[in-house]
N, C-alpha and C. Protein backbone atom coordinates (compact mmCIF):
# COMPACT_ATOMS: atom_id res chain seq x y z
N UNK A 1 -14.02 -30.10 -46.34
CA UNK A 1 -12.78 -30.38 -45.66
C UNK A 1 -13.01 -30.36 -44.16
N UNK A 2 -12.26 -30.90 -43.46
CA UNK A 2 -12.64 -31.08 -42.00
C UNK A 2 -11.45 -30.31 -41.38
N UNK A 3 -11.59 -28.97 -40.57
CA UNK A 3 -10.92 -28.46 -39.87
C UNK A 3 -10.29 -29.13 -39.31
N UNK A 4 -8.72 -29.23 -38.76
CA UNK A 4 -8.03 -30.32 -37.81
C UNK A 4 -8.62 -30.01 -36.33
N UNK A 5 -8.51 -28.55 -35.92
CA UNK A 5 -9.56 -28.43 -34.54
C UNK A 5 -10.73 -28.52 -34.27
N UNK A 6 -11.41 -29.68 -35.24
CA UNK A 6 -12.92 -29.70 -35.14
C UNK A 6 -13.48 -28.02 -35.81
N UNK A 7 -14.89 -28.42 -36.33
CA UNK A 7 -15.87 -28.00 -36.99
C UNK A 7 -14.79 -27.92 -38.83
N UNK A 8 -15.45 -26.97 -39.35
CA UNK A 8 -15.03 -27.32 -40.56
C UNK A 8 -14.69 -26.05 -41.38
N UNK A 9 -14.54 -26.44 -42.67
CA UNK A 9 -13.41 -25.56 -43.62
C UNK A 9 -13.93 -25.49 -44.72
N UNK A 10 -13.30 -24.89 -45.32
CA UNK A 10 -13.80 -24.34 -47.05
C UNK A 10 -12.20 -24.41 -47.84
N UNK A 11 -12.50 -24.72 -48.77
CA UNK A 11 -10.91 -24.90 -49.57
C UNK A 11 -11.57 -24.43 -51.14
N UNK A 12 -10.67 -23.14 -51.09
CA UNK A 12 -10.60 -22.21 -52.55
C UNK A 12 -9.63 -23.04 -53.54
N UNK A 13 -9.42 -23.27 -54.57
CA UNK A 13 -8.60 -23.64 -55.30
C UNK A 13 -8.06 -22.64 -56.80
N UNK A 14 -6.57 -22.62 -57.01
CA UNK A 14 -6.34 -21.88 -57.65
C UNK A 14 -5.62 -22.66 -58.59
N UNK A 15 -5.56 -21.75 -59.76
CA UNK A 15 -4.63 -22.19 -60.69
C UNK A 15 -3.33 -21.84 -60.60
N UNK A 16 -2.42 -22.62 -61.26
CA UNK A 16 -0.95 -22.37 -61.32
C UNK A 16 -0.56 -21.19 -61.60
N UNK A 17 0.37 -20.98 -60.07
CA UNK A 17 1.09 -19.45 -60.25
C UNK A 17 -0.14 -17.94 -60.09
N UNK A 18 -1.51 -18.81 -59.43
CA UNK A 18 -2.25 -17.25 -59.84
C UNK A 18 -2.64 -17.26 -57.96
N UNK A 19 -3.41 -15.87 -57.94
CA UNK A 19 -4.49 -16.06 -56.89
C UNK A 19 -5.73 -15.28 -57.11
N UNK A 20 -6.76 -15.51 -58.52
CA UNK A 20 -7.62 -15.26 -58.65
C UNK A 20 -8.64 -16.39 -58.07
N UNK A 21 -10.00 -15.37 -57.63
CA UNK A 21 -10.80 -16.62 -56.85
C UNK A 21 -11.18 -16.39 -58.13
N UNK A 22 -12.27 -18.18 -58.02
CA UNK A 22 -13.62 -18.18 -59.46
C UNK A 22 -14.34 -17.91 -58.94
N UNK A 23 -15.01 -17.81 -60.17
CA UNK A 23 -16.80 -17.06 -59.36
C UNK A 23 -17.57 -17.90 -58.70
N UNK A 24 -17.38 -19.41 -58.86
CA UNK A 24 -18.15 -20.60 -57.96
C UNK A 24 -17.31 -20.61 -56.61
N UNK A 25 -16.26 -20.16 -56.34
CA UNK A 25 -15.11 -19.24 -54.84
C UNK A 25 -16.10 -18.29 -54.32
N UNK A 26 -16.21 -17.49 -55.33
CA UNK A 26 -16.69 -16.26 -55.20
C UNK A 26 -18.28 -16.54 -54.28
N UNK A 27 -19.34 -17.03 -54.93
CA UNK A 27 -20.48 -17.46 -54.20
C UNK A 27 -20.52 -17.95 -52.85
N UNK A 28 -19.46 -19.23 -52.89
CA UNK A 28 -19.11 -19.82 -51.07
C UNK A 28 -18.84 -18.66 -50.39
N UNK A 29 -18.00 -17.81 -51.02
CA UNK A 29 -17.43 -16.32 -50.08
C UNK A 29 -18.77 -15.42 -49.32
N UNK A 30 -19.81 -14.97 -50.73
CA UNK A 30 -20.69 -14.45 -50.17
C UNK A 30 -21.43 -15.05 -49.09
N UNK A 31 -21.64 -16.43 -49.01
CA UNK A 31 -22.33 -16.43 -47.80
C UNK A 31 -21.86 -16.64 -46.86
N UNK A 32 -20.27 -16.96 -46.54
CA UNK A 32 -19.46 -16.83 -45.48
C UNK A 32 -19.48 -15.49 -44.84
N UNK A 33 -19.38 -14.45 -45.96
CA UNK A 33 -19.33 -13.20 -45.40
C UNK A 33 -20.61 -12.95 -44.87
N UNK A 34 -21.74 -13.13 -45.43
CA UNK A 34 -22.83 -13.17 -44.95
C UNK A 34 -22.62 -13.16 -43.37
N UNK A 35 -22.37 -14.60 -42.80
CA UNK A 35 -22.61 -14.49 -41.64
C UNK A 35 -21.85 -13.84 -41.11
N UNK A 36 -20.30 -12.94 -41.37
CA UNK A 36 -19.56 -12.43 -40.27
C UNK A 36 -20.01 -11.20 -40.29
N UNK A 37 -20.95 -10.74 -41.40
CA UNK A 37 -21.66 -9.23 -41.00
C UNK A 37 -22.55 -9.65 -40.68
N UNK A 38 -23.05 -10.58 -39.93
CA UNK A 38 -24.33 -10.70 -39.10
C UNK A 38 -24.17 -11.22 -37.98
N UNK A 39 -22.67 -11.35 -37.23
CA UNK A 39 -21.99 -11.93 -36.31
C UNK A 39 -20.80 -11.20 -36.02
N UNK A 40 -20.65 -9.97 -35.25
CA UNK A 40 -19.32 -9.56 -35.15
C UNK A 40 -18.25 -9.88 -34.51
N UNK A 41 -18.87 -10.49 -33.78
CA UNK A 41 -17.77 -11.43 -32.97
C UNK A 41 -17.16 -12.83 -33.54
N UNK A 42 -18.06 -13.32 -34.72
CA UNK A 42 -17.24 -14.45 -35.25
C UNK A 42 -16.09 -13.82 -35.81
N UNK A 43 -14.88 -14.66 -35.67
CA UNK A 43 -14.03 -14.74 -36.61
C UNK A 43 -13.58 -16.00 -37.05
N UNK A 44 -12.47 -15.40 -38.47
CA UNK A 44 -12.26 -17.19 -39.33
C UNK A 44 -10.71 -16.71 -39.34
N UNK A 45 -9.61 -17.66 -40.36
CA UNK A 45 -8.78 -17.55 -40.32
C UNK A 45 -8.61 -18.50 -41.43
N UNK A 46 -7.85 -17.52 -42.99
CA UNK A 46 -7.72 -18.57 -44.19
C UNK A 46 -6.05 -18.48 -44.55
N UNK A 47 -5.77 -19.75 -44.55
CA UNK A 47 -4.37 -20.23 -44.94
C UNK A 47 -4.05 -20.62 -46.13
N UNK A 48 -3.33 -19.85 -47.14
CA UNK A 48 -2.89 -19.76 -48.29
C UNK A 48 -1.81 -21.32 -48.30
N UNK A 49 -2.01 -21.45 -49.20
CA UNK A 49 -1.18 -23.14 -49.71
C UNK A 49 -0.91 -22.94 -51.22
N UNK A 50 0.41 -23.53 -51.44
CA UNK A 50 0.81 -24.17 -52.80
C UNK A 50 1.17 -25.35 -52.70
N UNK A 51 1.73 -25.26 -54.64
CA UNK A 51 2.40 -27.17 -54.60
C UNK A 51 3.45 -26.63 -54.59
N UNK A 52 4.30 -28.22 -54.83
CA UNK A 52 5.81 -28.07 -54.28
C UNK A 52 6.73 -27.01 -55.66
N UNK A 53 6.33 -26.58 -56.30
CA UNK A 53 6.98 -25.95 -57.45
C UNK A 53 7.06 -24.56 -57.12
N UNK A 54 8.53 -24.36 -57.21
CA UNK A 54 9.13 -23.13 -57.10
C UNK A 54 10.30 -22.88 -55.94
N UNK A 55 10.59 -22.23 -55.39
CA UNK A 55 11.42 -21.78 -54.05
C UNK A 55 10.67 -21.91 -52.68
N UNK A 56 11.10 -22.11 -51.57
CA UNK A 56 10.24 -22.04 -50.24
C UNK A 56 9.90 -20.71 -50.49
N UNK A 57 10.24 -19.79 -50.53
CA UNK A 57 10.48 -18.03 -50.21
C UNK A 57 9.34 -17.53 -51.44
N UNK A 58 9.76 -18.20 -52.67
CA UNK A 58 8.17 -17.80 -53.43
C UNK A 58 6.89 -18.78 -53.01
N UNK A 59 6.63 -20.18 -52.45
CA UNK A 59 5.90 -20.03 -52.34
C UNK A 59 5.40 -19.53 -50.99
N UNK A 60 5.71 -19.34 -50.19
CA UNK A 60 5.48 -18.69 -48.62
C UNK A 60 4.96 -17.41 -49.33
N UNK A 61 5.27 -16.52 -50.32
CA UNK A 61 4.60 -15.11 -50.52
C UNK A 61 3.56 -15.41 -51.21
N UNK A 62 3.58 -16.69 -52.15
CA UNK A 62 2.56 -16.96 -52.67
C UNK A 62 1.10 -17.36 -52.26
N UNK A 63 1.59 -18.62 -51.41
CA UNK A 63 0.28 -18.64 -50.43
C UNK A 63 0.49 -17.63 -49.48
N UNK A 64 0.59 -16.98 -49.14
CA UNK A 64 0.04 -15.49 -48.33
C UNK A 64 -0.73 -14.35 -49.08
N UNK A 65 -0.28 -14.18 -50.63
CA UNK A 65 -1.17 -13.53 -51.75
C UNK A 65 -2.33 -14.29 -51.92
N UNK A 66 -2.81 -15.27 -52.06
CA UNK A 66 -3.53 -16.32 -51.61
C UNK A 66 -4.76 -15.91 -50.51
N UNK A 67 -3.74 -16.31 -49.78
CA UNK A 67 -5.29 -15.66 -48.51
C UNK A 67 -5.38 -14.31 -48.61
N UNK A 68 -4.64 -13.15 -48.31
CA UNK A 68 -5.00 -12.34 -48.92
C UNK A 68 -6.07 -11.50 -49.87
N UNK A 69 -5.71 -12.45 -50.93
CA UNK A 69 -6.68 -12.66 -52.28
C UNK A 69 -8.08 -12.72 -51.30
N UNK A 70 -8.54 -13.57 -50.96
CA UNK A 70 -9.35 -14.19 -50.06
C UNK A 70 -10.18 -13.11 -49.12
N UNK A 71 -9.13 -12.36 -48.31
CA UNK A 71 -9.76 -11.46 -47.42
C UNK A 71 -10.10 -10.60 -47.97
N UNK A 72 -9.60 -10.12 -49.08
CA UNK A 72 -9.41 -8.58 -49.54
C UNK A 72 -11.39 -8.70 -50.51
N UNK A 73 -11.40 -9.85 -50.81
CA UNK A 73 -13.03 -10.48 -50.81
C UNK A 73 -14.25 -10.22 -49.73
N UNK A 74 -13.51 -10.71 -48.72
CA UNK A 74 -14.42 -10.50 -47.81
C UNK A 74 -14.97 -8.85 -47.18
N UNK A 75 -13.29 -7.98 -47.45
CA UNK A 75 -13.57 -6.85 -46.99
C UNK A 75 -13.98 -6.16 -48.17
N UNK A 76 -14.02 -6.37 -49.35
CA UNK A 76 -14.57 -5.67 -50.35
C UNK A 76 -16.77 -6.16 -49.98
N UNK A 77 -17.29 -6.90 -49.32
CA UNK A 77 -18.06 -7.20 -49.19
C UNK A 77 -18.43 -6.56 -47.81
N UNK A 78 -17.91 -5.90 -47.29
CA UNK A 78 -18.70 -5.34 -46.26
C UNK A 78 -17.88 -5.90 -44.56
N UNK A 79 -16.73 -7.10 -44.58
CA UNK A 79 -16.31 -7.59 -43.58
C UNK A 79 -15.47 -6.50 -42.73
N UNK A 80 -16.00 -6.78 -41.38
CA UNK A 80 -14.34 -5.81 -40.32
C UNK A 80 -13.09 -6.63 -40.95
N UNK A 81 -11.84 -5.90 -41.00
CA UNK A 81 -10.47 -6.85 -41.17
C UNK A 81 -10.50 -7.21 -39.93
N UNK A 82 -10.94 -6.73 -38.78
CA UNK A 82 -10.78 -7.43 -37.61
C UNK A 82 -11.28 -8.68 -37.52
N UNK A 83 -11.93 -9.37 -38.27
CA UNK A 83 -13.24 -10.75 -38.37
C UNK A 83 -12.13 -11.88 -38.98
N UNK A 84 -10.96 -11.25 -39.87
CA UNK A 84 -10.17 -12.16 -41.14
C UNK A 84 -8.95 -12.18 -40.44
N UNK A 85 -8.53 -13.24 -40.26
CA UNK A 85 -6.65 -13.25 -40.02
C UNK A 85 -6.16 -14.28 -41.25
N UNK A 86 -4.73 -14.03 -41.57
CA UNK A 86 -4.39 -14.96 -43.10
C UNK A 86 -3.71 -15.22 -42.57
N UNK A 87 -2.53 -16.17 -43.09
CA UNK A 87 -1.70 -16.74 -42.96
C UNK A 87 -0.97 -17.45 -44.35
N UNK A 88 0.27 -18.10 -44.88
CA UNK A 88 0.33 -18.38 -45.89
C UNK A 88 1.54 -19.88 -45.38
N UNK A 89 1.37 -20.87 -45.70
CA UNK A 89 2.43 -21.65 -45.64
C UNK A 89 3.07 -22.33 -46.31
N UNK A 90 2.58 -22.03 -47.76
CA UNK A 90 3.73 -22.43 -48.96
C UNK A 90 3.24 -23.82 -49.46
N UNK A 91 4.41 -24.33 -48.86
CA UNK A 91 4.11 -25.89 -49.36
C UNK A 91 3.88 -27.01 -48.16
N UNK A 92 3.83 -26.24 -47.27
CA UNK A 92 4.13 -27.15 -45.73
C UNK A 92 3.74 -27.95 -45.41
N UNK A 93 2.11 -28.00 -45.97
CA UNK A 93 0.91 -28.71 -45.77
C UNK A 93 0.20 -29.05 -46.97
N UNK A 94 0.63 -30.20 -47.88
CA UNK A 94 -0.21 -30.44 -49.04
C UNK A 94 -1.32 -31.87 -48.51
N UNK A 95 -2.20 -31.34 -49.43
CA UNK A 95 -3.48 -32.46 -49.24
C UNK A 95 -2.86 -33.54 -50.04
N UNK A 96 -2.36 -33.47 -51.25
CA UNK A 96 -1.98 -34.53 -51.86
C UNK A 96 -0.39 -34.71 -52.04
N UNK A 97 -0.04 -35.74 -52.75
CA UNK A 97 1.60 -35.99 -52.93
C UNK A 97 2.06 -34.76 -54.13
N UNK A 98 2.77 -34.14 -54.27
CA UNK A 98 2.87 -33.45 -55.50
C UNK A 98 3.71 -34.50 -56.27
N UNK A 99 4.01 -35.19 -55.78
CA UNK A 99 5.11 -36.42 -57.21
C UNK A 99 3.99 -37.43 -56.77
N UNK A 100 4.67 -38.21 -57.38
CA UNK A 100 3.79 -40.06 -57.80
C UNK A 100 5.46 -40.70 -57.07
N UNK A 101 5.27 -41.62 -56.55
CA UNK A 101 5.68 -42.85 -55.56
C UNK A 101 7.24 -43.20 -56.60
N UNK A 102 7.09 -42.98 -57.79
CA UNK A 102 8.46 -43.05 -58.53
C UNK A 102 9.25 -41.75 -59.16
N UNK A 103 8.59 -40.94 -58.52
CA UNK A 103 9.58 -39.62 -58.13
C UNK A 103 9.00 -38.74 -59.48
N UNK A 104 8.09 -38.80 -60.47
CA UNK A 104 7.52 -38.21 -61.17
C UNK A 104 6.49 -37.46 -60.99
N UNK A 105 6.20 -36.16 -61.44
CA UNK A 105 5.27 -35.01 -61.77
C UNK A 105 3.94 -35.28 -61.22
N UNK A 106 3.39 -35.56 -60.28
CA UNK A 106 1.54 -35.48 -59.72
C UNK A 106 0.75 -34.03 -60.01
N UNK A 107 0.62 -34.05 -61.70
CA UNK A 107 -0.41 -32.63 -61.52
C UNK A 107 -1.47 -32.90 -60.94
N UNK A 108 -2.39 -34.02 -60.79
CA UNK A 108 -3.60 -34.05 -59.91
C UNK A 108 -3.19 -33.99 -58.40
N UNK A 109 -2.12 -34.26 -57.81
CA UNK A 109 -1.94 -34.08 -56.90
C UNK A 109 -1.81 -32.46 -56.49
N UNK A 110 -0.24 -32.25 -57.26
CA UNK A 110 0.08 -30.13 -56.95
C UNK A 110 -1.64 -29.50 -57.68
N UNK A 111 -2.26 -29.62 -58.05
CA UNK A 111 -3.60 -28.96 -58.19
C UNK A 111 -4.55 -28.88 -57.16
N UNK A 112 -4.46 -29.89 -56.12
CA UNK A 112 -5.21 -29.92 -54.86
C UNK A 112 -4.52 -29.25 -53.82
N UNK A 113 -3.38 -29.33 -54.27
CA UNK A 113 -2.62 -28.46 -53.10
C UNK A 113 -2.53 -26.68 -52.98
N UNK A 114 -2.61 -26.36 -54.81
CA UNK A 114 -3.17 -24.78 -54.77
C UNK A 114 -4.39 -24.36 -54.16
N UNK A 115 -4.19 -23.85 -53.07
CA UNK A 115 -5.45 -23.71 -51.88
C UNK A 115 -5.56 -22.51 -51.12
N UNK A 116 -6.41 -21.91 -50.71
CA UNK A 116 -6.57 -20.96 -49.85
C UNK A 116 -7.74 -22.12 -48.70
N UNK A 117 -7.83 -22.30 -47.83
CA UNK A 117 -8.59 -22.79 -46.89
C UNK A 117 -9.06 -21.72 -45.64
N UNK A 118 -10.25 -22.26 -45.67
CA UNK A 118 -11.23 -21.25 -44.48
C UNK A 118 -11.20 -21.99 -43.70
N UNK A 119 -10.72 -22.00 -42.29
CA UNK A 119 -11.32 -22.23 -40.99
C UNK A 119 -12.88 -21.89 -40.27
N UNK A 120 -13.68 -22.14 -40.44
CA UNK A 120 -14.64 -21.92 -39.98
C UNK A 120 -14.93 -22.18 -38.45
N UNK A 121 -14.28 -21.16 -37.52
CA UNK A 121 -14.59 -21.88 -35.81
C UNK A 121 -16.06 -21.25 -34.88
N UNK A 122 -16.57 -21.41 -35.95
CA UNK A 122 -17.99 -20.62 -35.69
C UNK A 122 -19.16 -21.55 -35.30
């Protein structure tokens, strides 16, 4: 994924209604963390995302459990919380359409949109 402020990103993907990472999440994580315990001064910043299903108010807590999910990774691995900032924005920002063009259901779409994304400004 391409960071919008230049350099680049990592995009976790979750299943419906959850915020477990997978273990192929899990691997990208380790070597992200890698470098912020070998860099204390880097920091990142991961933004929790859903699809359009549900309430604004659940998903705003949702993608914030989301990144969360995410950090609580990194600091179980050895990271400062000072290195991680989250953020969560629900539905604000989807990569894809969650409907189709005649107002019907896009699960390939709301599936790209369950996201935790890494900023990488390193």
């Amino acid at each position: 994924m391409q960071n919008p402020k230049g350099g680049e990103s990592i995009a976790l993907y979750f299943e419906y209604d959850q915020t477990v990472l997978h273990p192929r999440a899990q691997a990208q994580l380790n070597i992200v963390a890698s470098i912020l315990k070998a860099s204390p001064s880097k920091k990142l910043k991961i933004g929790g995302h859903t699809d359009a299903k549900g309430s604004d108010q659940y998903n705003v807590a949702l993608s914030q459990r989301r990144a969360t999910a995410v950090k609580q990774y990194f600091l179980d691995q050895g990271v400062p919380p000072s290195q991680v900032e989250t953020v969560g924005f629900g539905k604000a920002l989807p990569l894809s359409p969650n409907a189709n063009p005649d107002g019907t259901d896009n699960p390939d779409g709301r599936s790209r949109n369950r996201r935790a994304e890494i900023l990488l400004d390193f």
